[in-house]
Protein backbone atom coordinates (compact mmCIF):
# COMPACT_ATOMS: atom_id res chain seq x y z
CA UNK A 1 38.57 147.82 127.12
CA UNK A 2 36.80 150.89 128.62
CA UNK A 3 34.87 153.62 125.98
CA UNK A 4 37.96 156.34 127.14
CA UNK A 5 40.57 153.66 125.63
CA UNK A 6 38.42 152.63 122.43
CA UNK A 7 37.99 156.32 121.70
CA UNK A 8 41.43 156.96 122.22
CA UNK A 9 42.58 153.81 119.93
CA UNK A 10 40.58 155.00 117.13
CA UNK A 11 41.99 158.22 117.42
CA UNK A 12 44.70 156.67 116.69
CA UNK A 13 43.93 154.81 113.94
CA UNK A 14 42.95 156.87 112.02
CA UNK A 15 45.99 159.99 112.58
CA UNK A 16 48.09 160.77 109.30
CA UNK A 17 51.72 161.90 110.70
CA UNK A 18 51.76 163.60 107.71
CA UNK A 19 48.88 165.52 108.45
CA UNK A 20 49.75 165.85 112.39
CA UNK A 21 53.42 166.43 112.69
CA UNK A 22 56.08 168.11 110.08
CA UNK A 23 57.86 165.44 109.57
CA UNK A 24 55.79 164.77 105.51
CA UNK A 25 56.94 167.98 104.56
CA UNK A 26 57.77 168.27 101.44
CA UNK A 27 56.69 164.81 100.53
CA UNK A 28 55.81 164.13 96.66
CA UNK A 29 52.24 163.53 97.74
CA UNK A 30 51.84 160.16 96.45
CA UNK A 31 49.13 158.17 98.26
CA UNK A 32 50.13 155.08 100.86
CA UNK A 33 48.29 152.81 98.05
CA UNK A 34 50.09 153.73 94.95
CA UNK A 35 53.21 153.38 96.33
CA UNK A 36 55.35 150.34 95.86
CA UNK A 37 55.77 147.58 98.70
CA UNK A 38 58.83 144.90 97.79
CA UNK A 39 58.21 142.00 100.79
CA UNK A 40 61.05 140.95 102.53
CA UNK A 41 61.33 137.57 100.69
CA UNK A 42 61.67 139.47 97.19
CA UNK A 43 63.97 142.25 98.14
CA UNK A 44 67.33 140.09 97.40
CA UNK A 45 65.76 139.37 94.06
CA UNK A 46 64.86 143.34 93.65
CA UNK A 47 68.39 144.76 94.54
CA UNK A 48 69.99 142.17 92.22
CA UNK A 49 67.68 143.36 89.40
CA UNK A 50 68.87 146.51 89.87
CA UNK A 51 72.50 145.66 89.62
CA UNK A 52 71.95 143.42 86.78
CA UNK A 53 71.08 146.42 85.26
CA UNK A 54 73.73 148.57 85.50
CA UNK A 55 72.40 150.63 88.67
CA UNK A 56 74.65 151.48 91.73
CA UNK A 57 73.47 150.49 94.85
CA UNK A 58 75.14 151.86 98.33
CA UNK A 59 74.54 150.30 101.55
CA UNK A 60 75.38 153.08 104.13
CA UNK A 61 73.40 155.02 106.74
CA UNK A 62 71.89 158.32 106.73
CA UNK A 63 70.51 160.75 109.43
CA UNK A 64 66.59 160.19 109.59
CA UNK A 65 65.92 164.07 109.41
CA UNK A 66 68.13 163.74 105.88
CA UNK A 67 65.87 161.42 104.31
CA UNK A 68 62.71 162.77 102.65
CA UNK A 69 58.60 161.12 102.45
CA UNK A 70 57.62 160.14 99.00
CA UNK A 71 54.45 159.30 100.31
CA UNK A 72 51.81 161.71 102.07
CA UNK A 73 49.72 158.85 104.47
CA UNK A 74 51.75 157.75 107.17
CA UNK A 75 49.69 155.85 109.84
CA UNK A 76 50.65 156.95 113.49
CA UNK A 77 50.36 152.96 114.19
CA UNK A 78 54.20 153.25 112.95
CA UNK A 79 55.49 153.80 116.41
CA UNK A 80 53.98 149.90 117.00
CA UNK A 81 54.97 148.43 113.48
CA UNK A 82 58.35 149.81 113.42
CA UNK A 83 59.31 148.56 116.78
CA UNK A 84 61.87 145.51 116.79
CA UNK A 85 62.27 146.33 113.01
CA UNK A 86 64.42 149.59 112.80
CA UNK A 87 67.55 148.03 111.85
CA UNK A 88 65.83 146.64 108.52
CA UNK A 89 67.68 149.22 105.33
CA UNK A 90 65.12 152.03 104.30
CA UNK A 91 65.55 152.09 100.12
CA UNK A 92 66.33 155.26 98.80
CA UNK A 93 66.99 157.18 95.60
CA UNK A 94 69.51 159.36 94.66
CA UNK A 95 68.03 162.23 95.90
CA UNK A 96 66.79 160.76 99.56
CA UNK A 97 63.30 160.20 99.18
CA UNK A 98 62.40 157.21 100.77
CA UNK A 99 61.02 154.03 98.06
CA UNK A 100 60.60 151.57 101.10
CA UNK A 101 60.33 152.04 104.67
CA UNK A 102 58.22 154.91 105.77
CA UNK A 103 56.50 153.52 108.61
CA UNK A 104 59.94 152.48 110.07
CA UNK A 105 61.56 156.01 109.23
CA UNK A 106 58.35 157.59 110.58
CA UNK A 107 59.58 155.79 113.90
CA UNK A 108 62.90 156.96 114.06
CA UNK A 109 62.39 160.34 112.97
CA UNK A 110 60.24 160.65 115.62
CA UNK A 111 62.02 159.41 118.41
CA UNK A 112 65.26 160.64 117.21
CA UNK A 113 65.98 163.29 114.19
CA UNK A 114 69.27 162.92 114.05
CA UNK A 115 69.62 159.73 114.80
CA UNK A 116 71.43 157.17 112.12
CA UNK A 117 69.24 154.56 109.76
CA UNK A 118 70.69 151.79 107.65
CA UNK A 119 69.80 152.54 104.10
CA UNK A 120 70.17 151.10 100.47
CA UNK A 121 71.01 154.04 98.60
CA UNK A 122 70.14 153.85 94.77
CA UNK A 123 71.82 155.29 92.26
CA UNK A 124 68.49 156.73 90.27
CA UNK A 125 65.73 159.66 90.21
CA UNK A 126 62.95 158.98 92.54
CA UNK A 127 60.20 159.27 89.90
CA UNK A 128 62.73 156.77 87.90
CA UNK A 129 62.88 154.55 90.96
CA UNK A 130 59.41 154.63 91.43
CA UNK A 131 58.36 153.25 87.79
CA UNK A 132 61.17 150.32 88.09
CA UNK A 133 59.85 149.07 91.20
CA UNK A 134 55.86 149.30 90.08
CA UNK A 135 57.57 147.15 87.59
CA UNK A 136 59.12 144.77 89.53
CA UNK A 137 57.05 141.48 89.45
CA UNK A 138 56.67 140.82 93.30
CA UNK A 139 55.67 144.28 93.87
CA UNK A 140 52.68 144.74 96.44
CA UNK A 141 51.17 148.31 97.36
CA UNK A 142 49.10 148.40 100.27
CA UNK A 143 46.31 150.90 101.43
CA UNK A 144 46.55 152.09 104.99
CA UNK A 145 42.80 151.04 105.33
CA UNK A 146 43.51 147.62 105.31
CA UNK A 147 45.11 147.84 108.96
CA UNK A 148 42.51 150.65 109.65
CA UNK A 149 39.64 147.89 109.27
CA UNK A 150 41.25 145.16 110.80
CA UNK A 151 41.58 147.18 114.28
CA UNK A 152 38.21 148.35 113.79
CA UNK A 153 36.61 144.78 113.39
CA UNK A 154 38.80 144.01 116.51
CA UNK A 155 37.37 147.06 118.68
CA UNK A 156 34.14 146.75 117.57
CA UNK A 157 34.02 142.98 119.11
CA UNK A 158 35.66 144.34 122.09
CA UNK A 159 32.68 146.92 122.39
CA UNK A 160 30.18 144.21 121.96
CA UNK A 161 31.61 142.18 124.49
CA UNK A 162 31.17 145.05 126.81
């Protein structure tokens, strides 16, 4: 890996779409690390929680440029992690903002405003939402730094081994 292509990886890295393109505006500001993550494994187990407890859930689909960021870090890496995975439900309140799924709306919305997502709509406020799933017992959050430092240990040994 040449210095031009390192540089240009970290630059990368470390680029907030929020911060770089429109499509965060309006977002609720809440950091990548404080919001919740339900795993794949755990999200049956989530959406029957919520129907156990009296909360309507839609599946449907939505236009990405209807949906709207919760969050206000959105790692530019989403173009990679999304791809192969776009057909995965975004979870969404009542009111469109997006509980799970950023990176792989951050894809689409990208590529493809208008284009149609699958999406779990959920009957409840957004600040509502957010509580019951920080709640939920399998939930994870996740700081974008943890991917951050895991390419940079990786480029760093590619620099060495220059």
């Amino acid at each position: 890996m040449g210095l031009e292509n390192i540089v240009s990886h970290l630059l990368v890295i470390a680029d907030n779409l929020c911060d770089s393109t429109p499509i965060c505006d309006g977002n609720l500001g809440m950091s990548r690390a404080r919001m919740p993550q339900i795993s794949d494994e755990h999200m049956s187990a989530f959406l029957e929680q919520l129907k156990a407890d009296g909360v309507k859930i839609q599946k449907t689909s939505m236009r990405a440029d209807k949906l709207k960021a919760v969050q206000d870090e959105i790692n530019s890496s989403a173009r990679s992690i999304s791809d192969g995975n776009t057909h995965k439900p975004i979870l969404i309140s009542r009111e469109n903002y997006i509980l799970d799924g950023h990176h792989r709306w951050a894809h689409i919305r990208l590529e493809n405003p208008s284009a149609s997502m699958p999406v779990v709509k959920i009957d409840m406020p957004i600040r509502q939402l957010l509580k019951y799933a920080n709640d939920f017992k399998f939930v994870l959050h996740k700081d974008m730094d943890e991917k951050m430092v895991a390419e940079l240990i990786t480029i760093a040994s590619d620099i060495l081994d220059l």
